[in-house]
N, C-alpha and C. Protein backbone atom coordinates (compact mmCIF):
# COMPACT_ATOMS: atom_id res chain seq x y z
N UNK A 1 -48.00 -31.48 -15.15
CA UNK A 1 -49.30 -32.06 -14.84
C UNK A 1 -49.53 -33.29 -15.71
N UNK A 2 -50.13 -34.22 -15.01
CA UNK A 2 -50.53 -35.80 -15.83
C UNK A 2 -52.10 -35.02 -16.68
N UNK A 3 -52.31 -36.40 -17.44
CA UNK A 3 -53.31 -36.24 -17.86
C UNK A 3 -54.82 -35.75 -17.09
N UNK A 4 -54.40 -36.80 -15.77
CA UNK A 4 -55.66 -37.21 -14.91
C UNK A 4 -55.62 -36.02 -13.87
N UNK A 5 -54.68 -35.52 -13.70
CA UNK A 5 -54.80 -33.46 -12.94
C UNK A 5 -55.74 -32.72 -14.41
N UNK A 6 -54.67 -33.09 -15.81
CA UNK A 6 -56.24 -31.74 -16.63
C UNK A 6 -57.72 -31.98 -16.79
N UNK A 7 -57.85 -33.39 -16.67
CA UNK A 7 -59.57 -33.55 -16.83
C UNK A 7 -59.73 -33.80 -15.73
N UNK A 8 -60.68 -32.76 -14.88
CA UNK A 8 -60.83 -33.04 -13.53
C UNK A 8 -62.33 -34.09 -13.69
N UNK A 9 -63.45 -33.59 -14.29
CA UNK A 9 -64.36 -34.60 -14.54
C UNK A 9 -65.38 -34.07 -15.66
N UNK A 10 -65.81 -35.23 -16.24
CA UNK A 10 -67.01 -35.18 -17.23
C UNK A 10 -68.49 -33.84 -16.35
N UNK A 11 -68.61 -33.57 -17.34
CA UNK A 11 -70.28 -32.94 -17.00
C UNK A 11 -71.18 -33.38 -17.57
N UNK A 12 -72.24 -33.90 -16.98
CA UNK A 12 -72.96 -34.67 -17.42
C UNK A 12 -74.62 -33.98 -17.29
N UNK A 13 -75.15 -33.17 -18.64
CA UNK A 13 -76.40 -32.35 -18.25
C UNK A 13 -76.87 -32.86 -19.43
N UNK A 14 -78.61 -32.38 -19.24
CA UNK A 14 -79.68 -32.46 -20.60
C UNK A 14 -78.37 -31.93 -21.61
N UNK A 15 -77.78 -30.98 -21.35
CA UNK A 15 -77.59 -30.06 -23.14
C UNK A 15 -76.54 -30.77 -23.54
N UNK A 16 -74.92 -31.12 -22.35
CA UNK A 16 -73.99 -31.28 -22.93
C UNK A 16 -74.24 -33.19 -23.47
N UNK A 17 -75.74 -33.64 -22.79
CA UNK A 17 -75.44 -34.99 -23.88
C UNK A 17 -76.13 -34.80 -24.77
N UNK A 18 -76.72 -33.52 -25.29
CA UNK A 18 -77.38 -33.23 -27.10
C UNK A 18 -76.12 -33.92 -27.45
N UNK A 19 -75.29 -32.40 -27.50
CA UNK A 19 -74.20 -32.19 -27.88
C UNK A 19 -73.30 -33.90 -28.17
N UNK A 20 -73.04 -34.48 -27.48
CA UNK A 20 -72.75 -35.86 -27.43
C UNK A 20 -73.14 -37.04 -28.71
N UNK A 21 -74.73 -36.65 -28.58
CA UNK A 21 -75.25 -37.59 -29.63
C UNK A 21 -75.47 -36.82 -30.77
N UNK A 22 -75.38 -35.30 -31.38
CA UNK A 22 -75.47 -34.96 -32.25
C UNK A 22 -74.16 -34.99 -32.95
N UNK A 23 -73.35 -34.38 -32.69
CA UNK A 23 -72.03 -33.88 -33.01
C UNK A 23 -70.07 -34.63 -32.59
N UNK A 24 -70.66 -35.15 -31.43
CA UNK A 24 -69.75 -35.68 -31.11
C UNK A 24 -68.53 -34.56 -30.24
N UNK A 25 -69.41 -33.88 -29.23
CA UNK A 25 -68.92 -32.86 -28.37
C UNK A 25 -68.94 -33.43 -26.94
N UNK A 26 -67.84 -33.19 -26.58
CA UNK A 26 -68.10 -33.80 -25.31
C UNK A 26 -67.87 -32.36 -24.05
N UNK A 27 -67.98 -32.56 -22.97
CA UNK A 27 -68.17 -31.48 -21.80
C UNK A 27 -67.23 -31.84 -20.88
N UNK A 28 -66.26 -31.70 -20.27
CA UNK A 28 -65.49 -31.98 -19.17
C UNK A 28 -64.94 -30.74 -18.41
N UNK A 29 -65.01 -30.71 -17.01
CA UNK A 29 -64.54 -29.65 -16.02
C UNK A 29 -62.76 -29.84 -15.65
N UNK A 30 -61.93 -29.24 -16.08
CA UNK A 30 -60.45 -29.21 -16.19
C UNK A 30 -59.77 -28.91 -15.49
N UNK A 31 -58.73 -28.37 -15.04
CA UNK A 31 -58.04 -27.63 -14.35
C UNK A 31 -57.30 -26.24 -15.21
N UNK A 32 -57.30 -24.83 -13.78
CA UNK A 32 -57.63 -24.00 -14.27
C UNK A 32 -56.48 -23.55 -15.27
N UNK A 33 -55.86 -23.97 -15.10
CA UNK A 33 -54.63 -23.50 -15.94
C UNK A 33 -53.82 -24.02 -17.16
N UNK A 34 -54.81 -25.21 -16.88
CA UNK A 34 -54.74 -25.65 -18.30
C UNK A 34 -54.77 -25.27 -19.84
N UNK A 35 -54.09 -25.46 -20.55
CA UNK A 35 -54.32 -24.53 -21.86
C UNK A 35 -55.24 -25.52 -22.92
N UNK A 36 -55.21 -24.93 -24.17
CA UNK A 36 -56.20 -25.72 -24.94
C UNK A 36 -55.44 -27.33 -25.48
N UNK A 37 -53.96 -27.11 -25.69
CA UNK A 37 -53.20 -27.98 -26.23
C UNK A 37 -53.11 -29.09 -24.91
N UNK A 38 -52.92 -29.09 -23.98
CA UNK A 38 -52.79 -29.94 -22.98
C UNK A 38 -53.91 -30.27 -22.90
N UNK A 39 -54.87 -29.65 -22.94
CA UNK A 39 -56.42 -30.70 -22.51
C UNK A 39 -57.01 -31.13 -23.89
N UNK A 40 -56.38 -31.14 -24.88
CA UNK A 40 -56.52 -32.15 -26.69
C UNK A 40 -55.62 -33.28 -26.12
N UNK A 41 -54.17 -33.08 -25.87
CA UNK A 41 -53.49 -34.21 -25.59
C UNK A 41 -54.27 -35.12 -24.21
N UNK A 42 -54.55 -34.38 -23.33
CA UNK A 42 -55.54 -35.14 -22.47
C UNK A 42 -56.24 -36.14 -22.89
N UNK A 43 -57.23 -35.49 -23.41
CA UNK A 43 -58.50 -36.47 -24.09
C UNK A 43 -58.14 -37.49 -24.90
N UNK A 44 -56.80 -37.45 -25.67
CA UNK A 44 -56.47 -38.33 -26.42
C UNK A 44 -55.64 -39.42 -25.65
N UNK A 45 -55.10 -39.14 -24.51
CA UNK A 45 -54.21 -40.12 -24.03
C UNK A 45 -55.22 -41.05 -23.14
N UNK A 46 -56.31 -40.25 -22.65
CA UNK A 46 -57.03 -41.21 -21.51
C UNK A 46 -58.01 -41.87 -21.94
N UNK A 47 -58.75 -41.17 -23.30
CA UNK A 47 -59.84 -42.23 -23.96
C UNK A 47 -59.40 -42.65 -25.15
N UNK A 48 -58.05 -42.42 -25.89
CA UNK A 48 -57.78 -43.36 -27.32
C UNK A 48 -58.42 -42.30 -28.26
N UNK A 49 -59.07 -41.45 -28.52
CA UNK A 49 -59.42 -40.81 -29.46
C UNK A 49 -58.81 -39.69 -29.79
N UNK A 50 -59.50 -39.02 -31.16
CA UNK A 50 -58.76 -38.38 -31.66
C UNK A 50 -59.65 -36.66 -32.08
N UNK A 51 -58.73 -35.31 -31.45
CA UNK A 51 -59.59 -34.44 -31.00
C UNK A 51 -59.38 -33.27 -32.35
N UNK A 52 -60.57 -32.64 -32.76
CA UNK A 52 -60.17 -31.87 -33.67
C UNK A 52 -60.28 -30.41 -33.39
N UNK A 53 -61.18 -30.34 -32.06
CA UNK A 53 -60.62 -28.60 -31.88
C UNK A 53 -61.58 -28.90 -30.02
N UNK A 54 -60.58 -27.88 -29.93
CA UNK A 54 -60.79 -27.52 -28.22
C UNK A 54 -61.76 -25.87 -27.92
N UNK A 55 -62.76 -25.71 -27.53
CA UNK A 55 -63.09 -24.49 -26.84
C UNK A 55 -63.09 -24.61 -25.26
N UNK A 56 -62.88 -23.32 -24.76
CA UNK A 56 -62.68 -23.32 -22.88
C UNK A 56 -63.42 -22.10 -23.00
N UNK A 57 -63.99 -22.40 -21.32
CA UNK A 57 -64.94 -21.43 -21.09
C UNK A 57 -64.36 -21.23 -19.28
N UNK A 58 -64.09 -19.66 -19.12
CA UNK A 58 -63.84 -19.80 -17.40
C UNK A 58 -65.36 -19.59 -16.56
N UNK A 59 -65.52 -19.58 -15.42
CA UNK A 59 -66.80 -19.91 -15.20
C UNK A 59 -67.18 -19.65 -13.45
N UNK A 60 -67.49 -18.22 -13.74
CA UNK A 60 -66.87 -17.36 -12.30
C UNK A 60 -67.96 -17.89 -10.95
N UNK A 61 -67.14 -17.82 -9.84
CA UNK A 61 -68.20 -18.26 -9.24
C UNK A 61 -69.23 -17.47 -8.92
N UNK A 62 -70.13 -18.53 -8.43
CA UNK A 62 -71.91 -17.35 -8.36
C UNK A 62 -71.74 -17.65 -6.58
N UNK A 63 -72.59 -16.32 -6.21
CA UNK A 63 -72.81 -15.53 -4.74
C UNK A 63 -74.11 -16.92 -4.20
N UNK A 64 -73.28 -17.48 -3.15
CA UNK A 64 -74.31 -18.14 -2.29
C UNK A 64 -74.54 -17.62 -0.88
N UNK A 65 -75.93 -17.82 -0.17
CA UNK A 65 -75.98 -16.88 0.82
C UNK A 65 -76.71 -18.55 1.88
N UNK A 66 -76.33 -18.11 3.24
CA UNK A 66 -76.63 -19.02 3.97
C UNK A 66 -77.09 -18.15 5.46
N UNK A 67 -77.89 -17.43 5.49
CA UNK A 67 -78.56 -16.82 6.74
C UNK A 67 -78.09 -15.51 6.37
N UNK A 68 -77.86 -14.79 7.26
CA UNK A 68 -76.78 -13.53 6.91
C UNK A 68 -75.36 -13.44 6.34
N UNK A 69 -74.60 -14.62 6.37
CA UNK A 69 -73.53 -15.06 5.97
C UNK A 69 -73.44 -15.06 3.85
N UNK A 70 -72.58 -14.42 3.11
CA UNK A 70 -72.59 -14.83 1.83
C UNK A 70 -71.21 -14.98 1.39
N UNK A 71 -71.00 -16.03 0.59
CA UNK A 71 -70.06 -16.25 -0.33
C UNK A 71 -69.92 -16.24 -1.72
N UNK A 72 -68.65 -16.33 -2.23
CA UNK A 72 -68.63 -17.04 -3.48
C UNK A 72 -68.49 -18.37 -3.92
N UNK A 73 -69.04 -18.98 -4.71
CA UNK A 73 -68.79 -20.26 -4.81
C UNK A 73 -67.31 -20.28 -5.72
N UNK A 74 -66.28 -21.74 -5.65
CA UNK A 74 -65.00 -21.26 -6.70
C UNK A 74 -65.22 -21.25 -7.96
N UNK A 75 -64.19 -20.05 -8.94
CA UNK A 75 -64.22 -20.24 -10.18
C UNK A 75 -63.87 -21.66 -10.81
N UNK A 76 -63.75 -22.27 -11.70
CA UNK A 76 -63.82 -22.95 -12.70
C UNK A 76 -63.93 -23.04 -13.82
N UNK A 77 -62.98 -24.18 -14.67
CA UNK A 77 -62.84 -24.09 -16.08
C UNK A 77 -63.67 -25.22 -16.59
N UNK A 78 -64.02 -25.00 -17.93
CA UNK A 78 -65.38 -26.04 -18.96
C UNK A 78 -64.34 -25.98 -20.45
N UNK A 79 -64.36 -27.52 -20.67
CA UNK A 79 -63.50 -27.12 -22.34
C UNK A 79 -64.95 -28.35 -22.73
N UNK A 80 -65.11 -27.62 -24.13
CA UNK A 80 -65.69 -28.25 -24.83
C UNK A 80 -64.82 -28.76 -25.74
N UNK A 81 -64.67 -30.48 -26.09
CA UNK A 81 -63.92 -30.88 -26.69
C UNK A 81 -64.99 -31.81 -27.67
N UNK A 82 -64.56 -31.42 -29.41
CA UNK A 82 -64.77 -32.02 -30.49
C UNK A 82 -63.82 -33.01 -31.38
N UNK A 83 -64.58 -34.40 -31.17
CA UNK A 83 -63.91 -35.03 -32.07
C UNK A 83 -63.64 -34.97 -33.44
N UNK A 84 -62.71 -35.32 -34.17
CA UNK A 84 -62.89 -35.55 -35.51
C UNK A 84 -63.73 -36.59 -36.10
N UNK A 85 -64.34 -36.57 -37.58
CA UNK A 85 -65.09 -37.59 -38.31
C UNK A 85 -64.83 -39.21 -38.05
N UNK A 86 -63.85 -39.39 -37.84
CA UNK A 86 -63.05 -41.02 -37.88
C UNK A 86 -63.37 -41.45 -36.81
N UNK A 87 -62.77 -40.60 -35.70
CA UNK A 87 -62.72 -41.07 -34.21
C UNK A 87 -63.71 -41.61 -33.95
N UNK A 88 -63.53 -42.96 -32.97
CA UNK A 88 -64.19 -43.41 -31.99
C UNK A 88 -65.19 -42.26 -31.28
N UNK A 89 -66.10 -42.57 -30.45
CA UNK A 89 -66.65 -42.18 -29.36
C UNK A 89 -66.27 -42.35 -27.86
N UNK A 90 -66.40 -41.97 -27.24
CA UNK A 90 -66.29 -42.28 -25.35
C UNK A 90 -67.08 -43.23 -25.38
N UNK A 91 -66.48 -44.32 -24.80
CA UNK A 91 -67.38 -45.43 -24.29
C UNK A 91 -68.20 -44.73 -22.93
N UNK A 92 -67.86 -44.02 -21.85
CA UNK A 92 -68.00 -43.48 -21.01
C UNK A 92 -69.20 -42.47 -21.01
N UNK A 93 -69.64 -41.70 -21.76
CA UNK A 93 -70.59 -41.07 -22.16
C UNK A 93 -71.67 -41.76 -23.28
N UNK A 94 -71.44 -42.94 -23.58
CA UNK A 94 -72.43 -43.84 -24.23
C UNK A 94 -73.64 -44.36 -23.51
N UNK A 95 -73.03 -44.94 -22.04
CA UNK A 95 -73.97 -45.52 -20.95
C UNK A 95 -75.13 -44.35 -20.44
N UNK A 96 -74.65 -43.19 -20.52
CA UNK A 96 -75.69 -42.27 -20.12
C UNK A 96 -77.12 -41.77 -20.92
N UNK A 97 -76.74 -42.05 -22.10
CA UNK A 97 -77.54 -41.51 -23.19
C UNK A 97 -79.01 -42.55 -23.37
C-alpha cells in the first residue's frame, strides 16, 4: 500500500480541531488494515513532519433504517496522530481553524 491508500482522509470536527490547536493532534480516517507503523510513516511522507506516537480507534458501523428496510452503515478506522515538539504543523489543517 502507498501512502495515499493509508490516509484515506482528514476529519475535520469541533473536537478533533481542539485537539489541533492545543496539542498538536491531528484526526485522519485510514484504511482498515493498516497498522500503527505504516500510518506514522504515512503522515511523515505526505506532510514532511515528524510523528511521535500513533493511537487507532476501529469504529463499528451504526444501524440506519430507511422505511421498513435497516442496515449497517461500514466499519471504519480513526488514528489519532501526535506530533513531536520540533515538528512543523499541517499546513492543511491551519486554514480551518
Amino acid at each position: 500500500m502507498t501512502a495515499r491508500d493509508i490516509i484515506v482522509k482528514p476529519i475535520i470536527t469541533e473536537k478533533s480541531m481542539a485537539g489541533v490547536a492545543t496539542e498538536k493532534k491531528y484526526t485522519f480516517k485510514v484504511a482498515k488494515k493498516a497498522t500503527k507503523i505504516q500510518i506514522a510513516q504515512a503522515v511523515e511522507e505526505i506532510f514532511g513532519v515528524k510523528v511521535a506516537k500513533v493511537n487507532t480507534v476501529s469504529v463499528r458501523g451504526r444501524l440506519r433504517r430507511q422505511g421498513r428496510t435497516q442496515g449497517y452503515t461500514p466499519s471504519w478506522k480513526k488514528a489519532y496522530v501526535s506530533l513531536t515538539e520540533d515538528s512543523k504543523t499541517i499546513e492543511f489543517f491551519e486554514g480551518m481553524m
